[in-house]
Protein backbone atom coordinates (compact mmCIF):
# COMPACT_ATOMS: atom_id res chain seq x y z
CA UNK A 1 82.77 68.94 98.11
CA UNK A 2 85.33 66.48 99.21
CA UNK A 3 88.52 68.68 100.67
CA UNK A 4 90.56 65.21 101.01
CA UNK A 5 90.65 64.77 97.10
CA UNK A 6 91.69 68.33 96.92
CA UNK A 7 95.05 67.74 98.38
CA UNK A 8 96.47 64.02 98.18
CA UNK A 9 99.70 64.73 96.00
CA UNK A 10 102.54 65.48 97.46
CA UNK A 11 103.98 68.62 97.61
CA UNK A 12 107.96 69.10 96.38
CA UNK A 13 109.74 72.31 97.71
CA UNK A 14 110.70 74.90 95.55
CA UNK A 15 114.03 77.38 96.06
CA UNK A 16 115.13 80.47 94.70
CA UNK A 17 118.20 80.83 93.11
CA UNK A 18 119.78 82.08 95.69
CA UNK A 19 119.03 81.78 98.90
CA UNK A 20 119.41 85.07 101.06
CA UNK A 21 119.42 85.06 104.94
CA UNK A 22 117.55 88.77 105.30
CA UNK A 23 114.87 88.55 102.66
CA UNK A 24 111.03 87.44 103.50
CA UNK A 25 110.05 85.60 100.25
CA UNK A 26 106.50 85.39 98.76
CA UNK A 27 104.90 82.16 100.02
CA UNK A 28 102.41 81.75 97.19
CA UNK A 29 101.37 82.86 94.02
CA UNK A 30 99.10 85.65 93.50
CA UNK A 31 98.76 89.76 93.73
CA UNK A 32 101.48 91.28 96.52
CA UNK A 33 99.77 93.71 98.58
CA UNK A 34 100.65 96.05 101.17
CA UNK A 35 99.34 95.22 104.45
CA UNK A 36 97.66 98.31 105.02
CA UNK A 37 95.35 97.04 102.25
CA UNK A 38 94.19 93.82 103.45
CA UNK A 39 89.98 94.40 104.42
CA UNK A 40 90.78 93.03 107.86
CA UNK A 41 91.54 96.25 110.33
CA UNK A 42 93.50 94.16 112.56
CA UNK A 43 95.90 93.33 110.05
CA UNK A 44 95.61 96.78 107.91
CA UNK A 45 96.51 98.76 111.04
CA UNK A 46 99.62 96.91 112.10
CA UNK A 47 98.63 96.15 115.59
CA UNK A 48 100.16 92.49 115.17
CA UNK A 49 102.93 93.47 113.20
CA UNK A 50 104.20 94.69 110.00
CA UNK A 51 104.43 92.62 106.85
CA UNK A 52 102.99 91.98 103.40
CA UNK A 53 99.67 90.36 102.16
CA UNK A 54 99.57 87.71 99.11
CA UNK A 55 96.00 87.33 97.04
CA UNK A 56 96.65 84.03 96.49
CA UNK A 57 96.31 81.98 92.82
CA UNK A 58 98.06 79.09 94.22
CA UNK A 59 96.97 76.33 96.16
CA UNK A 60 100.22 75.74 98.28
CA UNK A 61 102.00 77.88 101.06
CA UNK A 62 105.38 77.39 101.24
CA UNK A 63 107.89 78.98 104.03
CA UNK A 64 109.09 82.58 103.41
CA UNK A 65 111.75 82.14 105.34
CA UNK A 66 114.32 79.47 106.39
CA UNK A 67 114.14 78.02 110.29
CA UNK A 68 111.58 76.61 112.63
CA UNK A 69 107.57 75.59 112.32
CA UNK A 70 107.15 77.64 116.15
CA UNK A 71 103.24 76.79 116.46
CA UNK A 72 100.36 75.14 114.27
CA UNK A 73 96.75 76.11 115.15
CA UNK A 74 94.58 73.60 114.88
CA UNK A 75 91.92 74.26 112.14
CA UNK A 76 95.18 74.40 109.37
CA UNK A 77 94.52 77.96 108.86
CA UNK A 78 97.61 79.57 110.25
CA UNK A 79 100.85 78.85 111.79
CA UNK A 80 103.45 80.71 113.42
CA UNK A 81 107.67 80.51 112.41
CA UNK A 82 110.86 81.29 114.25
CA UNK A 83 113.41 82.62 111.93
CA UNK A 84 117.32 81.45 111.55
CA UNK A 85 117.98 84.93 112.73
CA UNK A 86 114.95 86.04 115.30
CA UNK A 87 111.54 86.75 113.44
CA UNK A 88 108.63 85.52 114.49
CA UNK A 89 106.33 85.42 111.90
CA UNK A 90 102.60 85.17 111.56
CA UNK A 91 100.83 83.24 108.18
CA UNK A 92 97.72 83.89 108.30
CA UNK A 93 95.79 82.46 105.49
CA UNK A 94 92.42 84.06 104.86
CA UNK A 95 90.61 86.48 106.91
CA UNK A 96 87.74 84.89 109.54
CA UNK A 97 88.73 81.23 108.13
CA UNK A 98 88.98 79.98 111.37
CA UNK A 99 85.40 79.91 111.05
CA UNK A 100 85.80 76.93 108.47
CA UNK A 101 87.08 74.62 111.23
CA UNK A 102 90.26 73.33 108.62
CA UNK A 103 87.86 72.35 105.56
CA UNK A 104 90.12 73.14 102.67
CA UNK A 105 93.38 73.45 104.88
CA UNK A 106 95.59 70.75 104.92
CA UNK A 107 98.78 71.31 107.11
CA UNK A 108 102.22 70.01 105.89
CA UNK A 109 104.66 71.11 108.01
CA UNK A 110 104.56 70.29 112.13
CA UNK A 111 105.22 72.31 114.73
CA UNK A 112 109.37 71.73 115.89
CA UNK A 113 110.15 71.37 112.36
CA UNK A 114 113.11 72.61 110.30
CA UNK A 115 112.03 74.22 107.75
CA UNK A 116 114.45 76.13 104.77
CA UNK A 117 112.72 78.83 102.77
CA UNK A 118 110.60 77.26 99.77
CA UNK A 119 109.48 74.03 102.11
CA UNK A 120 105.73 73.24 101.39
CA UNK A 121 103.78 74.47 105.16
CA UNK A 122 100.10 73.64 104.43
CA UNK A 123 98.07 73.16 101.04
CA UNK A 124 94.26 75.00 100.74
CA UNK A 125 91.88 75.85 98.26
CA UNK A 126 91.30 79.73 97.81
CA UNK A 127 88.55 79.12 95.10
CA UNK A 128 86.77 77.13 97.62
CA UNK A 129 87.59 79.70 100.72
CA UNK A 130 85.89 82.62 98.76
CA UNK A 131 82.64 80.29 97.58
CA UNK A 132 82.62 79.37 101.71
CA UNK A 133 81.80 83.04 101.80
CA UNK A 134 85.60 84.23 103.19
CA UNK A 135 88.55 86.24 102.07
CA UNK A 136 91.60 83.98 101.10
CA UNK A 137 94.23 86.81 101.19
CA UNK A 138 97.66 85.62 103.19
CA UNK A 139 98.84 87.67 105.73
CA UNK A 140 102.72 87.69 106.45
CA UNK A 141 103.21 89.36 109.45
CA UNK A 142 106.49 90.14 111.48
CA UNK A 143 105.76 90.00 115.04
CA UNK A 144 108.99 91.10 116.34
CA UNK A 145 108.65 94.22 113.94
CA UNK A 146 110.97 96.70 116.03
CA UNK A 147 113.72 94.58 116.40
CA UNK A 148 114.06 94.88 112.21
CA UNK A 149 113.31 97.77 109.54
CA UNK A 150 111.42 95.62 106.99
CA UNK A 151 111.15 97.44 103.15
CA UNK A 152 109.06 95.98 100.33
CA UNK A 153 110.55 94.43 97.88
CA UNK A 154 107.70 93.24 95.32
CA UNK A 155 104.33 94.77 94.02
CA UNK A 156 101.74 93.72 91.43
CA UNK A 157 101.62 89.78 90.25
CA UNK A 158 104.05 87.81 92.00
CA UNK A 159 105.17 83.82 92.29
CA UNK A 160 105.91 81.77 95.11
CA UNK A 161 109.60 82.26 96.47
CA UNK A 162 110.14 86.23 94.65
CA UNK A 163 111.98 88.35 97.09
CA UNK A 164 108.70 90.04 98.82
CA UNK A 165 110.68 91.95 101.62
CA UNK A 166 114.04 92.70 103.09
CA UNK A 167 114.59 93.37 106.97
């Protein structure tokens, strides 16, 4: 499979209606699930942070949040965000897709950039993640969790940029 082909379009931002500074929104289409549901322990138990999971239908992540790209990693995978107002948040896309070495992630968004809730952050394939053999659920993790009380918002089929949570 070529992964280039998969993502040479560009990618416009989408924004909600309104844009609110204490709400986490969903940063893809697909199932919202509670992070204590996600297969990965790590995740299900918390020990990184509260936050929300995605199942993902869509092929592009956009920012849940307006504020700053804080770290990439390199295989296009995951990235890390610093809030307008404090949280550090953790995208994790797919569980043990490191493994893949970035085939089928292609990053958008650099590390030191601005970002406003709705920007496009990376574009990947979660047909092609589950045929590699791996989970493509999105983890949205707060990492600064006890700074903030964080309360779901969103259940059952959701779209990219619904309210998912409000801290």
């Amino acid at each position: 499979m070529n992964w280039h082909n998969l993502f040479k379009k560009k990618t416009p931002a989408l924004r909600p209606q309104i844009l609110k500074d204490n709400i986490l929104y969903v940063p893809a289409q697909g199932t919202y699930l509670p992070l204590d549901q996600v297969s990965d322990p790590a995740f299900a138990s918390k020990s990184m942070g509260d936050g929300f999971a995605i199942m993902p239908e869509g092929k592009i992540l956009y920012a849940p949040v307006s504020g700053e790209v804080a770290g990439t990693f390199p295989t296009g995978h995951a990235l890390t965000l610093k809030s307008e107002n404090g949280l550090e948040i953790l995208i994790h896309v797919g569980i043990d897709t490191v493994e893949l070495n970035g085939r089928g992630f292609e990053p958008i968004a650099q590390q030191g950039q601005q970002i406003t809730a709705g920007d496009p952050l990376l574009r990947f394939d979660p047909t092609a993640i589950r045929k590699a053999g791996y989970d493509p659920t999105i983890m949205v993790i707060v990492m600064n969790p006890r700074d903030v009380h964080l309360t779901p918002l969103a259940e059952g089929s959701v779209q990219a940029l619904d309210e998912a949570m409000q801290f």
